[in-house]
C-alpha atoms as a PDB file:
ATOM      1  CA  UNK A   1       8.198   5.498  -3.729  1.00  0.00           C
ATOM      2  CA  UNK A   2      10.504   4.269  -6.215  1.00  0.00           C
ATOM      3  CA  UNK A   3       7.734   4.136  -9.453  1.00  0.00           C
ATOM      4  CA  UNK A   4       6.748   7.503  -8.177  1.00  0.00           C
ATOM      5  CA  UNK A   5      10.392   8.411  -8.966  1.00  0.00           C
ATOM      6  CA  UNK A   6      10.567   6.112 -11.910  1.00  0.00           C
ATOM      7  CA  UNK A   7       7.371   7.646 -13.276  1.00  0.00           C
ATOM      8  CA  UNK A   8       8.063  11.040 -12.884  1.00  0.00           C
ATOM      9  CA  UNK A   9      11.390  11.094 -13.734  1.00  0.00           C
ATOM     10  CA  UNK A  10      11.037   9.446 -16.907  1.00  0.00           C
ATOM     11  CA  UNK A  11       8.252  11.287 -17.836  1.00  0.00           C
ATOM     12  CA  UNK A  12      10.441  14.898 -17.836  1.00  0.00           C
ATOM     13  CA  UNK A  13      13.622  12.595 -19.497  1.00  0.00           C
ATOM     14  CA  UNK A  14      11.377  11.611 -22.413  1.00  0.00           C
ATOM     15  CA  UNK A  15      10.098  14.954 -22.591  1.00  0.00           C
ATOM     16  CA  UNK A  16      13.803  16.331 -23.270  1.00  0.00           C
ATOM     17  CA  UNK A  17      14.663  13.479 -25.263  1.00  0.00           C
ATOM     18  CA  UNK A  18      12.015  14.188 -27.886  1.00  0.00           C
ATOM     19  CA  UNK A  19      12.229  18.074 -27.549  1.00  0.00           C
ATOM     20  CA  UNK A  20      16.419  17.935 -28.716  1.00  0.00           C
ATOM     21  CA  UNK A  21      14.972  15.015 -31.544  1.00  0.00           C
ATOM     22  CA  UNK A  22      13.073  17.369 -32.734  1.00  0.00           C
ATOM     23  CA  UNK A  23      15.393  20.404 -32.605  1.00  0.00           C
ATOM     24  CA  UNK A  24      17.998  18.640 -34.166  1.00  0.00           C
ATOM     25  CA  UNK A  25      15.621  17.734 -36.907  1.00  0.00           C
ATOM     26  CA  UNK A  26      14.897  21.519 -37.387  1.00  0.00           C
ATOM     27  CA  UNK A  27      18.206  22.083 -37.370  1.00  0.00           C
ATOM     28  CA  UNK A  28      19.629  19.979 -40.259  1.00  0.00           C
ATOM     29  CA  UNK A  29      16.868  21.530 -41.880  1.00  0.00           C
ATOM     30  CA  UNK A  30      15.258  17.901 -42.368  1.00  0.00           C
ATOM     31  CA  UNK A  31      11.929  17.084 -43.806  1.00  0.00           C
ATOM     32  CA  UNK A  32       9.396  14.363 -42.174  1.00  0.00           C
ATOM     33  CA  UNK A  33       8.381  13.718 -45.785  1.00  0.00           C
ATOM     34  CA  UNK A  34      11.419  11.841 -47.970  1.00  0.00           C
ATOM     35  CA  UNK A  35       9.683  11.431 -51.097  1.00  0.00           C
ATOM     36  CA  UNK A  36      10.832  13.013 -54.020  1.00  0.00           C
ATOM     37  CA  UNK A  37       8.029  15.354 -55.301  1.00  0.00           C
ATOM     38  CA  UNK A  38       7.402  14.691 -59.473  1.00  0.00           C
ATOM     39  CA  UNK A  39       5.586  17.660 -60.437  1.00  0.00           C
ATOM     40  CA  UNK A  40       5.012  21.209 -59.121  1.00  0.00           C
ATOM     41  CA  UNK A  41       1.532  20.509 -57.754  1.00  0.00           C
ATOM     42  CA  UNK A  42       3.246  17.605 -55.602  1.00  0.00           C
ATOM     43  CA  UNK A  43       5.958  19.698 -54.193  1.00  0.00           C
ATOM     44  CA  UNK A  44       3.174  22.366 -53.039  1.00  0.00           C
ATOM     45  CA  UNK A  45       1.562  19.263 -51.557  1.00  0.00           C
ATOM     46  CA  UNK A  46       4.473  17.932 -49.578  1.00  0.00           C
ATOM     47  CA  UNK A  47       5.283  21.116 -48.555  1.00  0.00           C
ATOM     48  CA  UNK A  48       1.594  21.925 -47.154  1.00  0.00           C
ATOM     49  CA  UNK A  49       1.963  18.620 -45.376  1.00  0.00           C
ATOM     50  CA  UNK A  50       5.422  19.609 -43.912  1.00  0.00           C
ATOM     51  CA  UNK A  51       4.127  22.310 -42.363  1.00  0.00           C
ATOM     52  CA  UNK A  52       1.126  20.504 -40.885  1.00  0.00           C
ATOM     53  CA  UNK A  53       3.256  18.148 -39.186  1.00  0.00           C
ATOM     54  CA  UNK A  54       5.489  21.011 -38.038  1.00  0.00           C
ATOM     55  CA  UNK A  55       2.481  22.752 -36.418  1.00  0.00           C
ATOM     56  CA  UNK A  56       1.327  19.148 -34.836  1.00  0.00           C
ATOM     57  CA  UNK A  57       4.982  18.212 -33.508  1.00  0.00           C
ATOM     58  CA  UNK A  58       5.125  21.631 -32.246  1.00  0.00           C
ATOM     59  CA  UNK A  59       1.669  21.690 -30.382  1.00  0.00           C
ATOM     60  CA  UNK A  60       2.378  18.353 -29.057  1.00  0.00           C
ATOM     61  CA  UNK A  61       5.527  19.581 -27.300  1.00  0.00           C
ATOM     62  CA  UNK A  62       3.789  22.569 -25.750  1.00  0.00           C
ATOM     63  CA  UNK A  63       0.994  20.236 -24.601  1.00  0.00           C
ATOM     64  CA  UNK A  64       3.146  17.444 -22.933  1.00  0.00           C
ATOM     65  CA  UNK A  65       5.541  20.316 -21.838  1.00  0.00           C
ATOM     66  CA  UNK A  66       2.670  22.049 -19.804  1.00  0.00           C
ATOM     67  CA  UNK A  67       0.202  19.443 -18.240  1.00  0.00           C
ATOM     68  CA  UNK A  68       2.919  16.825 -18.200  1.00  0.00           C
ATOM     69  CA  UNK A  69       6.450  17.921 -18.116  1.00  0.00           C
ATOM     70  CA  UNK A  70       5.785  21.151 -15.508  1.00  0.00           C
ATOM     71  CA  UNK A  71       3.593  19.024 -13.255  1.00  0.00           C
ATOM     72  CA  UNK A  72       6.338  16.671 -13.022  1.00  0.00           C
ATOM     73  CA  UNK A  73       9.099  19.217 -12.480  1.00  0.00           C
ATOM     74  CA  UNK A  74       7.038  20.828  -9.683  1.00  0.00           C
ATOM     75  CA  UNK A  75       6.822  17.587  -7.885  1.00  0.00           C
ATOM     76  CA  UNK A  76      10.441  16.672  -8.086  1.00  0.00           C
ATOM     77  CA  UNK A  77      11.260  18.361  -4.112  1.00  0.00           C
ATOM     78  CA  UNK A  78       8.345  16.337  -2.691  1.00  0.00           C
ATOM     79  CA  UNK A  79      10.426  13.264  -3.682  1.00  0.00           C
ATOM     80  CA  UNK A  80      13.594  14.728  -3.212  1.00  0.00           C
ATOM     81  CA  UNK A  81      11.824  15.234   0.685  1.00  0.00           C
ATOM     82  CA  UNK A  82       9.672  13.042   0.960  1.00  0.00           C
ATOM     83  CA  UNK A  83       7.421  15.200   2.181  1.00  0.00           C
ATOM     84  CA  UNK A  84       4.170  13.531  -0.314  1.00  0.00           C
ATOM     85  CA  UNK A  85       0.812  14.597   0.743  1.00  0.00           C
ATOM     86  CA  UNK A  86      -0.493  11.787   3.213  1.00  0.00           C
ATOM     87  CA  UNK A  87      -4.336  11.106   3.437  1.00  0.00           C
ATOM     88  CA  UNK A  88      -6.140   8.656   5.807  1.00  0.00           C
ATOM     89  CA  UNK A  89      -9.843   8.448   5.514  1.00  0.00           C
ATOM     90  CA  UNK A  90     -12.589   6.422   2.927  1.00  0.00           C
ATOM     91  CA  UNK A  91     -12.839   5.512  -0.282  1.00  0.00           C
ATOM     92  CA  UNK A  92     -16.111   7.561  -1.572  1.00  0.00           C
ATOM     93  CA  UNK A  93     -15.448   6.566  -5.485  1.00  0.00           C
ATOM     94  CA  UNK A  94     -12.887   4.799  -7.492  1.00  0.00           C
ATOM     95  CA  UNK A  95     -11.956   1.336  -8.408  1.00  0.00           C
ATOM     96  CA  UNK A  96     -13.280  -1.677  -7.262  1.00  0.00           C
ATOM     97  CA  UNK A  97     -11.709  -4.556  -5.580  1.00  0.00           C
ATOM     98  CA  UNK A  98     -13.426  -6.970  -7.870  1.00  0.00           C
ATOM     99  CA  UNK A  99     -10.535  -7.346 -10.042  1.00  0.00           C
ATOM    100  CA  UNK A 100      -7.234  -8.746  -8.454  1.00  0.00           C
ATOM    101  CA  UNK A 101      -5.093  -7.632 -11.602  1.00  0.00           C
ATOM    102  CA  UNK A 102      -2.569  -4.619 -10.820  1.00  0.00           C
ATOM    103  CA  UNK A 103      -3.309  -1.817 -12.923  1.00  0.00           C
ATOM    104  CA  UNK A 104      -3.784   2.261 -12.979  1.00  0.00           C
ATOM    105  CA  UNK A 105      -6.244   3.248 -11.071  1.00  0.00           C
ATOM    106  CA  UNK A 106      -8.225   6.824  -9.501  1.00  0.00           C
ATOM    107  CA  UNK A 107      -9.458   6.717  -6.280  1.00  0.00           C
ATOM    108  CA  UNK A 108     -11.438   9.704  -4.313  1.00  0.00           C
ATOM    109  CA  UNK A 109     -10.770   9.647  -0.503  1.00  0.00           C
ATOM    110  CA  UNK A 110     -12.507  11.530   1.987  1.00  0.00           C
ATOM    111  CA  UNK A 111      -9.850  12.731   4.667  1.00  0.00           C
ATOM    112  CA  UNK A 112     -11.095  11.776   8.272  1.00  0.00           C
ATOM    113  CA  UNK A 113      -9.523  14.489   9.689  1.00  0.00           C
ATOM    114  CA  UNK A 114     -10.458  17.732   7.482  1.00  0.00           C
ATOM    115  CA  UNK A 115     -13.311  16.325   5.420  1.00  0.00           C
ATOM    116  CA  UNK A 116     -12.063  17.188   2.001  1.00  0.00           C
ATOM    117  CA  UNK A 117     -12.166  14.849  -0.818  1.00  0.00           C
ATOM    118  CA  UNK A 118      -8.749  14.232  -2.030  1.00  0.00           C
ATOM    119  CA  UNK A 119      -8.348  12.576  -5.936  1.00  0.00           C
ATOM    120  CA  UNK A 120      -5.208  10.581  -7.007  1.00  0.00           C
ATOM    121  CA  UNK A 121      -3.811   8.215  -9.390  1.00  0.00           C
ATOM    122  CA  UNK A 122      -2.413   4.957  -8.398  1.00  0.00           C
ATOM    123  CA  UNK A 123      -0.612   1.532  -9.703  1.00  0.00           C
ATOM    124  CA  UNK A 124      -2.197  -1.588  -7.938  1.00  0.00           C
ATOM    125  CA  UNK A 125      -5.204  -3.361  -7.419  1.00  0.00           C
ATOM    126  CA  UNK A 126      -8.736  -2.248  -6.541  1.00  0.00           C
ATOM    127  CA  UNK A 127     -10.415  -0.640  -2.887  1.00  0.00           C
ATOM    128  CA  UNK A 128     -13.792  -1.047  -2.591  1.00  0.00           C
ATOM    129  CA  UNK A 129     -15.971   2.034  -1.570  1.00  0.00           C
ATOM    130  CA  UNK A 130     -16.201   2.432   2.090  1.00  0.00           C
ATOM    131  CA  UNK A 131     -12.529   1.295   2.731  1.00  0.00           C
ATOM    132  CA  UNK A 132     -10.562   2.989   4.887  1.00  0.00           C
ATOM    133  CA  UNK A 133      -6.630   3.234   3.505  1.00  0.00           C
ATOM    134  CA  UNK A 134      -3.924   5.689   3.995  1.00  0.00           C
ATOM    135  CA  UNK A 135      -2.532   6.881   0.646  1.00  0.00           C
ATOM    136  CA  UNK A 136       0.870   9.104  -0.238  1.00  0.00           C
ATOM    137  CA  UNK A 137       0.778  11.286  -3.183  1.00  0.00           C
ATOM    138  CA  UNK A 138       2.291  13.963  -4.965  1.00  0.00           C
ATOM    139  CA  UNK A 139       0.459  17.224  -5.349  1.00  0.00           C
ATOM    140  CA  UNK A 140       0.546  18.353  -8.816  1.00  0.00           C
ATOM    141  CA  UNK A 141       0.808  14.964 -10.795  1.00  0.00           C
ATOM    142  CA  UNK A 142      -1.348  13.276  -8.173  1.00  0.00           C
ATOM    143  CA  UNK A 143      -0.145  10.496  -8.668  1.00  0.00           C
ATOM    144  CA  UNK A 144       0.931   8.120  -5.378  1.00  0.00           C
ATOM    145  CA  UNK A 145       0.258   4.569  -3.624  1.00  0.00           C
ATOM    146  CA  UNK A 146      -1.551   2.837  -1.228  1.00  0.00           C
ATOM    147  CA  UNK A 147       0.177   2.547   2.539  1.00  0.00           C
ATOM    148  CA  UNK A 148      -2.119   0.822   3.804  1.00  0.00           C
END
């Protein structure tokens, strides 16, 4: 539970941080470029560059903002609860046990109960298909860990 708080949490702080970086930035009116331009031609150049990397630092904010930051923010009263989604069923697809490093991993897990497939992300080592585990997760990142 707490690298489910860890994770999100830090996920929406470096979000912010980078978002007033970069509004500062705009602000003093800086430039990602520092060289001096020589000629005409090279100013037009720099300045066709500072734009581009305007339009990608500004695209890459919206991106994270929406699939990473939002997802995030929507999750925080599950943790706040503790009220995660809680599936117990078997493993249909996902990571194998064959490794016995921790690492990220996606499972799929067919809920005894209901049926449905559930998908999430977790940090540990491998199931092997066919295992029956009970996993908690949050709904929008789905992102969680293994009970048991």
């Amino acid at each position: 539970m707490a690298l489910l708080m860890f994770r999100t949490f830090g996920l929406i702080i470096i979000f912010f941080i980078v978002l007033i970086m970069y509004v500062l930035h705009k602000k003093k009116n800086g430039k990602f470029i520092k060289r001096k331009a020589i000629n005409e031609e090279e100013k037009l150049k720099y300045q066709k560059w500072e734009n581009g990397i305007n339009i990608i630092a500004i695209v890459g904010l919206l991106i994270f903002g929406i699939f990473i930051t939002v997802p995030c923010c929507l999750d925080i009263p599950y943790l706040l609860s503790g009220n995660l989604i809680e599936v117990t069923g078997e493993v249909t697809q996902g990571s194998m046990s064959g490794e016995n490093s921790s690492s990220e991993r996606r499972i799929h897990i067919r809920d005894d109960k209901t049926r449905e497939e559930h998908s999430l992300k977790y940090w540990g080592t491998g199931n092997d298909i066919g295992d029956k585990i009970t996993v908690r997760y949050l709904p929008h990142t789905e992102y969680g860990y293994v009970v048991k």
